[in-house]
PDB file of N, CA and C in Angstrom:
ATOM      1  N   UNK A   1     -49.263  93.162 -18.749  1.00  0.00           N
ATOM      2  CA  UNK A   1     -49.798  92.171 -17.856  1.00  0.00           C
ATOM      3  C   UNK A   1     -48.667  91.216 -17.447  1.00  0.00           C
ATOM      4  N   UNK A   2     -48.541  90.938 -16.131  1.00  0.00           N
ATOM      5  CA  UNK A   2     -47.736  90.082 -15.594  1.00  0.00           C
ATOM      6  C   UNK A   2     -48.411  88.697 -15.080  1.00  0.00           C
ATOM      7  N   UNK A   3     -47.308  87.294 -15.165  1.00  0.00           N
ATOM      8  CA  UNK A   3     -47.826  86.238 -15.092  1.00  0.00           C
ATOM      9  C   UNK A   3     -46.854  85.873 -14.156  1.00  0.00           C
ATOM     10  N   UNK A   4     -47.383  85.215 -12.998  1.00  0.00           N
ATOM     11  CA  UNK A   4     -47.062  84.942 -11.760  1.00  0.00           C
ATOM     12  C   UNK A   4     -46.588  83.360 -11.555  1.00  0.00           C
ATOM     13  N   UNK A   5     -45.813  82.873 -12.217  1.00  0.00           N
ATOM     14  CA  UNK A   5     -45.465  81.387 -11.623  1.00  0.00           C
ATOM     15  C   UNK A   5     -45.474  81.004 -10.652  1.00  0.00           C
ATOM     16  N   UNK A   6     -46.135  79.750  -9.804  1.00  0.00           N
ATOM     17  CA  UNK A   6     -45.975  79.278  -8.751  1.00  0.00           C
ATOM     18  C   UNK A   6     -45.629  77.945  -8.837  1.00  0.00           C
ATOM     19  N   UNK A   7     -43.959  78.482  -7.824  1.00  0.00           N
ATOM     20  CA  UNK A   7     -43.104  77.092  -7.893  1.00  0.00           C
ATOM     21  C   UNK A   7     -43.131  76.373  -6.715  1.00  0.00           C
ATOM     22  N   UNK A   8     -43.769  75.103  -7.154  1.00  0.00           N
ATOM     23  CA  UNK A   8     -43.456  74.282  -5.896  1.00  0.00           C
ATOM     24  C   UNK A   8     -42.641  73.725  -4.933  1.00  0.00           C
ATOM     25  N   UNK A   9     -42.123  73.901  -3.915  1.00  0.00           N
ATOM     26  CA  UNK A   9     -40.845  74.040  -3.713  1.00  0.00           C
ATOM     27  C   UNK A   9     -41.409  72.492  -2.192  1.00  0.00           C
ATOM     28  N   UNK A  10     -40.638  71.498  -2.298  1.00  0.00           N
ATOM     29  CA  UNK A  10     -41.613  70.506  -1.396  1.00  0.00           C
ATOM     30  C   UNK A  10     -40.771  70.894   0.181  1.00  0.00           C
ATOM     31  N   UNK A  11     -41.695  70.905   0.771  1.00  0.00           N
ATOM     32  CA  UNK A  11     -41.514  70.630   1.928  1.00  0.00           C
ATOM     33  C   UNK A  11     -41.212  69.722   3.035  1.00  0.00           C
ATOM     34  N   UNK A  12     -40.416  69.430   3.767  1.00  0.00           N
ATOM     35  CA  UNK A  12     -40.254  68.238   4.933  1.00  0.00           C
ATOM     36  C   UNK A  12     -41.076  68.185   5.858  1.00  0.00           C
ATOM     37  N   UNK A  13     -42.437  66.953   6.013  1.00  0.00           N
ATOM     38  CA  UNK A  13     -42.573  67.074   6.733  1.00  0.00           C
ATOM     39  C   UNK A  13     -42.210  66.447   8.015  1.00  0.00           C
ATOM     40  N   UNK A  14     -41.916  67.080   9.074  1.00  0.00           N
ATOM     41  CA  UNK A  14     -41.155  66.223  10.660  1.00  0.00           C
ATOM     42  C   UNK A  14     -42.327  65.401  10.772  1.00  0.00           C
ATOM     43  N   UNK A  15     -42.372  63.908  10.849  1.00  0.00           N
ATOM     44  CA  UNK A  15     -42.684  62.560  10.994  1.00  0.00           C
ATOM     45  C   UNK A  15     -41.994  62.216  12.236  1.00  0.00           C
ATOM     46  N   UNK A  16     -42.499  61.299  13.282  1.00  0.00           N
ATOM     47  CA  UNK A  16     -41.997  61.309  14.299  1.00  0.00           C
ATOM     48  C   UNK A  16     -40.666  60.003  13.863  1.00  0.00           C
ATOM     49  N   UNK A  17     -40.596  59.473  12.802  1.00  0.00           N
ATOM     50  CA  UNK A  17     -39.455  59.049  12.813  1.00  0.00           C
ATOM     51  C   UNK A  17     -38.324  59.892  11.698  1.00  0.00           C
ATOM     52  N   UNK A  18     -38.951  60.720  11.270  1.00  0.00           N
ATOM     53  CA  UNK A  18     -37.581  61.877  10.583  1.00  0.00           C
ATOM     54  C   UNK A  18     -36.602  62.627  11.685  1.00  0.00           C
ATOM     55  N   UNK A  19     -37.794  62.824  12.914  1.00  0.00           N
ATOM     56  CA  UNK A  19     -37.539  63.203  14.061  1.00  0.00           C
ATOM     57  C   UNK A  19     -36.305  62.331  14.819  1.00  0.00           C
ATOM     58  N   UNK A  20     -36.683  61.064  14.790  1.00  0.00           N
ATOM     59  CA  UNK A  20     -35.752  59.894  15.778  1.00  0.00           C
ATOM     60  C   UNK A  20     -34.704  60.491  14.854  1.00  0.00           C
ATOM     61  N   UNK A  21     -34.453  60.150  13.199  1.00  0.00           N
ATOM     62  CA  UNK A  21     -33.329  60.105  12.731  1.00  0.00           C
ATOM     63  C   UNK A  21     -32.574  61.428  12.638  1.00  0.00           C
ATOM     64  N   UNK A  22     -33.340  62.489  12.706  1.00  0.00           N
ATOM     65  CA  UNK A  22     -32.875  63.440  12.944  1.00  0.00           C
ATOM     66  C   UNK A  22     -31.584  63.880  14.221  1.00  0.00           C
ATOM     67  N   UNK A  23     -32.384  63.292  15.434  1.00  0.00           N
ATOM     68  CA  UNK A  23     -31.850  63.127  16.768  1.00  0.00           C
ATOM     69  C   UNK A  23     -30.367  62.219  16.489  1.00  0.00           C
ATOM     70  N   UNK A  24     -30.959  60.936  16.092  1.00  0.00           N
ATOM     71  CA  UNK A  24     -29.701  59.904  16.080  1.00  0.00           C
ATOM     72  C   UNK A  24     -28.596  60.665  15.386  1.00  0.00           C
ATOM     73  N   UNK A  25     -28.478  61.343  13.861  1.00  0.00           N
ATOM     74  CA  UNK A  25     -27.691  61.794  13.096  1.00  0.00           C
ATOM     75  C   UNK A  25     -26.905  62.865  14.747  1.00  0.00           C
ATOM     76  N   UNK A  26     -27.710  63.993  14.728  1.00  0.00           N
ATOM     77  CA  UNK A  26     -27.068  64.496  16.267  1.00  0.00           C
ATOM     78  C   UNK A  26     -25.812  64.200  17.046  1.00  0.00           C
ATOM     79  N   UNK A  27     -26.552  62.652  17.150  1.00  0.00           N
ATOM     80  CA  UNK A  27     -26.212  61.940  18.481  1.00  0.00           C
ATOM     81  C   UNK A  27     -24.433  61.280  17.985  1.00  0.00           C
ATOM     82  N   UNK A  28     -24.851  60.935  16.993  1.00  0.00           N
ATOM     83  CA  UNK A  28     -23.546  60.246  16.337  1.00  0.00           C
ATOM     84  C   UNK A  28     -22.700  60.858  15.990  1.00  0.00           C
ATOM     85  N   UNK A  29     -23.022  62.537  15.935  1.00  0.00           N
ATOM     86  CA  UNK A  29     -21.570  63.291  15.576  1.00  0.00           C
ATOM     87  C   UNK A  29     -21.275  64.034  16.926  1.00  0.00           C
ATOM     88  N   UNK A  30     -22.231  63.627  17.856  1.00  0.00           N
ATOM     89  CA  UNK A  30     -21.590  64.116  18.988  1.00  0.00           C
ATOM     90  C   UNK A  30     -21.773  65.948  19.453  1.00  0.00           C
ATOM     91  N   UNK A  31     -23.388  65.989  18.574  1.00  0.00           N
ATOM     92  CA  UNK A  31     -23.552  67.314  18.719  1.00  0.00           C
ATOM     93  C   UNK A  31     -24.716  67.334  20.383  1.00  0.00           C
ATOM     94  N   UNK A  32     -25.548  66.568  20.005  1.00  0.00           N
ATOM     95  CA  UNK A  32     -26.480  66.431  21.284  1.00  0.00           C
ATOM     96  C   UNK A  32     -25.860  65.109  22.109  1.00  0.00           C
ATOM     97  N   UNK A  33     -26.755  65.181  23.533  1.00  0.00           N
ATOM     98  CA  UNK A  33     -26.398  63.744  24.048  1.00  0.00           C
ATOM     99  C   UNK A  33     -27.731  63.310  24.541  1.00  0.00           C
ATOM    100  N   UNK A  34     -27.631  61.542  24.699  1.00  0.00           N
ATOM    101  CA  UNK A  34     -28.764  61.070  25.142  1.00  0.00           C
ATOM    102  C   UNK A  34     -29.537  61.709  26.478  1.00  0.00           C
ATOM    103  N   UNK A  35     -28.864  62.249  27.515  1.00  0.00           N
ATOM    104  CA  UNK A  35     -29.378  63.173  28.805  1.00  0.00           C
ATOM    105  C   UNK A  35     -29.757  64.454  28.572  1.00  0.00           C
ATOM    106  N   UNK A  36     -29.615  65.275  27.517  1.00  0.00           N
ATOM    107  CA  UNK A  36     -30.640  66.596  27.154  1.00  0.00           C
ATOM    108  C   UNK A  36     -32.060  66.069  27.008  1.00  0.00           C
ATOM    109  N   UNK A  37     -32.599  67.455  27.639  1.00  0.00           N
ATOM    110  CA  UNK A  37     -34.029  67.673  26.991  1.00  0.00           C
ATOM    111  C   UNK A  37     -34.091  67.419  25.140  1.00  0.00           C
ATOM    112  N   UNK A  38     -35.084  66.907  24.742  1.00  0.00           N
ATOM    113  CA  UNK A  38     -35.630  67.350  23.504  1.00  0.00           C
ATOM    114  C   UNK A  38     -35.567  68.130  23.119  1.00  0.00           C
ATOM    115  N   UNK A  39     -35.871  69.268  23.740  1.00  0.00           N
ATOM    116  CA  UNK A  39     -35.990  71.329  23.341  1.00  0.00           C
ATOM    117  C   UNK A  39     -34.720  71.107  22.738  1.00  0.00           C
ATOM    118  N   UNK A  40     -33.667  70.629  22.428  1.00  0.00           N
ATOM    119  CA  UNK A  40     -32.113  70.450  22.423  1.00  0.00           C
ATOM    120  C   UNK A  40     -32.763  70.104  20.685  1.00  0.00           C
ATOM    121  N   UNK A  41     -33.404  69.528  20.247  1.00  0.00           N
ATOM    122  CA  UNK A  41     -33.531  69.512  18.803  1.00  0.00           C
ATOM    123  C   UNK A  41     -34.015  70.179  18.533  1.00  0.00           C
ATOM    124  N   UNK A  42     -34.539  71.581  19.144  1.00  0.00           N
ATOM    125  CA  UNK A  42     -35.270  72.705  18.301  1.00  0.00           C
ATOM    126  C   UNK A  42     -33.919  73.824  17.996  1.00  0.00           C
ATOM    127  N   UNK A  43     -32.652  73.487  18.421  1.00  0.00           N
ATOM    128  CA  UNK A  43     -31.825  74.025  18.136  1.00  0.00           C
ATOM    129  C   UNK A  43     -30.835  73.818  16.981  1.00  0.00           C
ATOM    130  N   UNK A  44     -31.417  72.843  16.217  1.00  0.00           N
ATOM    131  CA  UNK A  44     -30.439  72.512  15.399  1.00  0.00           C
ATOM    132  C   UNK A  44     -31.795  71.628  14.300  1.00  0.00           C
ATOM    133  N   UNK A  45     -32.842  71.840  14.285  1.00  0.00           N
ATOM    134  CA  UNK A  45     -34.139  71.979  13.410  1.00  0.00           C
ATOM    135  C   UNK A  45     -34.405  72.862  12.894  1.00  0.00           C
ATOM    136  N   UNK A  46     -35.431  73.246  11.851  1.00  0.00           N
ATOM    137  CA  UNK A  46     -35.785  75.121  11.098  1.00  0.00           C
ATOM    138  C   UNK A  46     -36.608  75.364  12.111  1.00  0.00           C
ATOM    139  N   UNK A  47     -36.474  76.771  12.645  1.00  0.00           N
ATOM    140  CA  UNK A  47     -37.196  77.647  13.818  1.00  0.00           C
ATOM    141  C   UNK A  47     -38.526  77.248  13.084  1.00  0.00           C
ATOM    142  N   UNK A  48     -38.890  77.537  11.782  1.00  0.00           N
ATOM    143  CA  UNK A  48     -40.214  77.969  11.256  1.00  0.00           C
ATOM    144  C   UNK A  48     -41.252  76.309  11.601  1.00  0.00           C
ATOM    145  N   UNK A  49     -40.890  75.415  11.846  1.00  0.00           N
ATOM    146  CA  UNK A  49     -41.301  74.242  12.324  1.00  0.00           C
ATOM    147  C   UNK A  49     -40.850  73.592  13.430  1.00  0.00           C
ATOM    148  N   UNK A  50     -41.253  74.609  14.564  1.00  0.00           N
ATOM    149  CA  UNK A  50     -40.360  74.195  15.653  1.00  0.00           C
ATOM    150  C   UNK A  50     -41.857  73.682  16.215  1.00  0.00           C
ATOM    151  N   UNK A  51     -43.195  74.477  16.370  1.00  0.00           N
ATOM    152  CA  UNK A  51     -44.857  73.732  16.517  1.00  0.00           C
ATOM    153  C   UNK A  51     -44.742  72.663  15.799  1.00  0.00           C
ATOM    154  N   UNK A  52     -44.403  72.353  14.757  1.00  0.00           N
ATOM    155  CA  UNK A  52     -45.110  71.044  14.198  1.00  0.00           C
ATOM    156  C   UNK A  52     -44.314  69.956  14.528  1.00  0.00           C
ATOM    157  N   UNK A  53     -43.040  70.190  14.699  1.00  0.00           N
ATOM    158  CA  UNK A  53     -42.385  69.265  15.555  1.00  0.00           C
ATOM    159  C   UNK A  53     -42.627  69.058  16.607  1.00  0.00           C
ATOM    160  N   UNK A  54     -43.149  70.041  17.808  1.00  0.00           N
ATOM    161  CA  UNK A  54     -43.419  69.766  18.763  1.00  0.00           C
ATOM    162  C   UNK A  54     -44.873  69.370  19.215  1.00  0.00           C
ATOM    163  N   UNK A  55     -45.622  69.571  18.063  1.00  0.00           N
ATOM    164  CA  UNK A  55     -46.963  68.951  18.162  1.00  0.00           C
ATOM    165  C   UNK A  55     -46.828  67.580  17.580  1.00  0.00           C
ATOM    166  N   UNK A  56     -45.899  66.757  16.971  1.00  0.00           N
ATOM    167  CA  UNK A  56     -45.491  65.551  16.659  1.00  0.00           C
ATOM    168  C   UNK A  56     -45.439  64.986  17.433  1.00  0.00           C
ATOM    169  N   UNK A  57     -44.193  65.210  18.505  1.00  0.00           N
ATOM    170  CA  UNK A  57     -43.225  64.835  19.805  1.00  0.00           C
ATOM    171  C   UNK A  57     -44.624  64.685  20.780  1.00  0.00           C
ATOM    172  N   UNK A  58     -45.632  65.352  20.799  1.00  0.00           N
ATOM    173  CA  UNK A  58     -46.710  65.611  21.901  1.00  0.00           C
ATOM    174  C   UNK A  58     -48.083  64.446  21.198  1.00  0.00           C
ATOM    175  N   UNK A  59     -48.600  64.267  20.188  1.00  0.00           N
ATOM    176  CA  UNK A  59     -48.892  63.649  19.467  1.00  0.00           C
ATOM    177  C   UNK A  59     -48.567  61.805  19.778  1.00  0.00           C
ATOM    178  N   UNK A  60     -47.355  61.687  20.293  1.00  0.00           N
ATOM    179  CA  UNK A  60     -46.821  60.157  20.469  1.00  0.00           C
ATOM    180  C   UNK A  60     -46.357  60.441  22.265  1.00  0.00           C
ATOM    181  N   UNK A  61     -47.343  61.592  22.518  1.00  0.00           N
ATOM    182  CA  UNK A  61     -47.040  61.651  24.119  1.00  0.00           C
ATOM    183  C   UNK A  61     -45.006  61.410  24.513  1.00  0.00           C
ATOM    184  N   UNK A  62     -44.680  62.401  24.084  1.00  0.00           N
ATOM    185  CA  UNK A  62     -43.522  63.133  24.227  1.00  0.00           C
ATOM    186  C   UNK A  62     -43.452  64.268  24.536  1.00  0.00           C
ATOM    187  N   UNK A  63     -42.798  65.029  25.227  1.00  0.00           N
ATOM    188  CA  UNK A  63     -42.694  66.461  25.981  1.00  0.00           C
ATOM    189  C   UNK A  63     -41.142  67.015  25.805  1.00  0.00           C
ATOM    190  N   UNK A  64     -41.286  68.295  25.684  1.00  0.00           N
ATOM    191  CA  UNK A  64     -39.638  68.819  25.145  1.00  0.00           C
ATOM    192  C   UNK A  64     -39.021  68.774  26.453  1.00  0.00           C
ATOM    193  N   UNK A  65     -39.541  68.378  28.058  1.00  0.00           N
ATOM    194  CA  UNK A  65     -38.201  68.263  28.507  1.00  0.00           C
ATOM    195  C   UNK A  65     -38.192  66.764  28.824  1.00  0.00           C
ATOM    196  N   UNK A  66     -39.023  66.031  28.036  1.00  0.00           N
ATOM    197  CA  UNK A  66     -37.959  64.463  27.964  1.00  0.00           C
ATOM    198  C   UNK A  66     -36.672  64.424  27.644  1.00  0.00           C
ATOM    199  N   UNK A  67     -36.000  63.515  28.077  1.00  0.00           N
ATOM    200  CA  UNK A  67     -34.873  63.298  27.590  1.00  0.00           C
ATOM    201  C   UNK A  67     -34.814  62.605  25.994  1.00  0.00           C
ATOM    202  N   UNK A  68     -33.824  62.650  25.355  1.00  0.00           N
ATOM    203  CA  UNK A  68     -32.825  62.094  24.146  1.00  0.00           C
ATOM    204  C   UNK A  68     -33.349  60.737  24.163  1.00  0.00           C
ATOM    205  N   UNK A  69     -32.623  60.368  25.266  1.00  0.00           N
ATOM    206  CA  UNK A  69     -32.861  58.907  25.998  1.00  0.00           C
ATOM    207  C   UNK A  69     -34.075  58.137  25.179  1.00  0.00           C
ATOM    208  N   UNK A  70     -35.169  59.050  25.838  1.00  0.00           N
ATOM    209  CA  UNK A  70     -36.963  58.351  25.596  1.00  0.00           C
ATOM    210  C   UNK A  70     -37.164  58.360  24.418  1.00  0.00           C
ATOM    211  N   UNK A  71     -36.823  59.326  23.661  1.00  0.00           N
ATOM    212  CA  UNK A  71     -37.323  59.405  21.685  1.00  0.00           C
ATOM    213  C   UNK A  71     -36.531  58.443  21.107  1.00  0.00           C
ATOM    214  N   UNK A  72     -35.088  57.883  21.238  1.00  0.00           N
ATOM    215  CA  UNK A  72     -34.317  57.224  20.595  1.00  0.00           C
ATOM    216  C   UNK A  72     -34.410  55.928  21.029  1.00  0.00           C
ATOM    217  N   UNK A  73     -34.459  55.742  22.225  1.00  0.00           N
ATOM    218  CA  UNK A  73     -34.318  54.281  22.793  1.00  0.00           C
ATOM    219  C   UNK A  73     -32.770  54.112  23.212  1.00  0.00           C
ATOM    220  N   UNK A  74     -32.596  52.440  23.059  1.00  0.00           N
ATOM    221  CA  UNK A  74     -31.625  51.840  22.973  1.00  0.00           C
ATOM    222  C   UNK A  74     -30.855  52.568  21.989  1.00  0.00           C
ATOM    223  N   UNK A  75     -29.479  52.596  21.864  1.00  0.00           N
ATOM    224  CA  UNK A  75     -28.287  53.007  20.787  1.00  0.00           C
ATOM    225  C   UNK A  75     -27.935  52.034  20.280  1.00  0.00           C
ATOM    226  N   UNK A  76     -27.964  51.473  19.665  1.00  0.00           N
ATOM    227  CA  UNK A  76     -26.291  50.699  18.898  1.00  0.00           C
ATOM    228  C   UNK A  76     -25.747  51.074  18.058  1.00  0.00           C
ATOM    229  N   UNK A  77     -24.730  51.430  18.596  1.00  0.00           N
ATOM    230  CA  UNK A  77     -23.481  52.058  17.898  1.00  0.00           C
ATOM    231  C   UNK A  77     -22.921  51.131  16.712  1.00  0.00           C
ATOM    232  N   UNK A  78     -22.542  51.496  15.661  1.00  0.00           N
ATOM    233  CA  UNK A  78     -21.693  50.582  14.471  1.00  0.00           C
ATOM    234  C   UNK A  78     -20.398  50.670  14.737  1.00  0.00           C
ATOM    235  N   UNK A  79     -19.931  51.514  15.497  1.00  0.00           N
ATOM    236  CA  UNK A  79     -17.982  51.154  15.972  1.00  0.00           C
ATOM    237  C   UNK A  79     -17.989  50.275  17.227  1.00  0.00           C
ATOM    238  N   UNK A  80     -18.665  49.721  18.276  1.00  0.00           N
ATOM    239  CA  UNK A  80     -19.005  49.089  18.423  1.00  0.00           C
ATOM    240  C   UNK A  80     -18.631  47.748  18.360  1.00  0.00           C
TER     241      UNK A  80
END
């Protein structure tokens, strides 16, 4: 007889501000820019939660071809 452990392994869930910080981190190394679409963070997010992110983003009436711009706001930069 075999005994089956089940390990809990936690999950992230995308929060529409894990989301902002997600973006900002992006933004600050200069991988995305504020003038892309959104869809631009499903590229560098896990494919397997690319719906629940985007039912987040839609949720706070956001759309993947908003811009960067609209989810983040204002910038302020710390070099600056």
């Amino acid at each position: 007889m075999f005994t089956i452990l089940a390990i809990s392994i936690p999950i992230k869930r995308y929060s529409l501000n894990i989301i902002k910080e997600e973006a900002y981190n992006l933004l600050e190394i200069g991988t995305i820019t504020l003038d892309q679409p959104l869809r631009i963070l499903c590229d560098y997010l896990p494919v397997q939660r690319r719906n629940e992110i985007e039912c987040e983003l839609e949720s706070y009436d956001y759309l993947l071809r908003d811009r960067v711009r609209d989810l983040i706001g204002k910038v302020a930069w710390e070099s600056d």
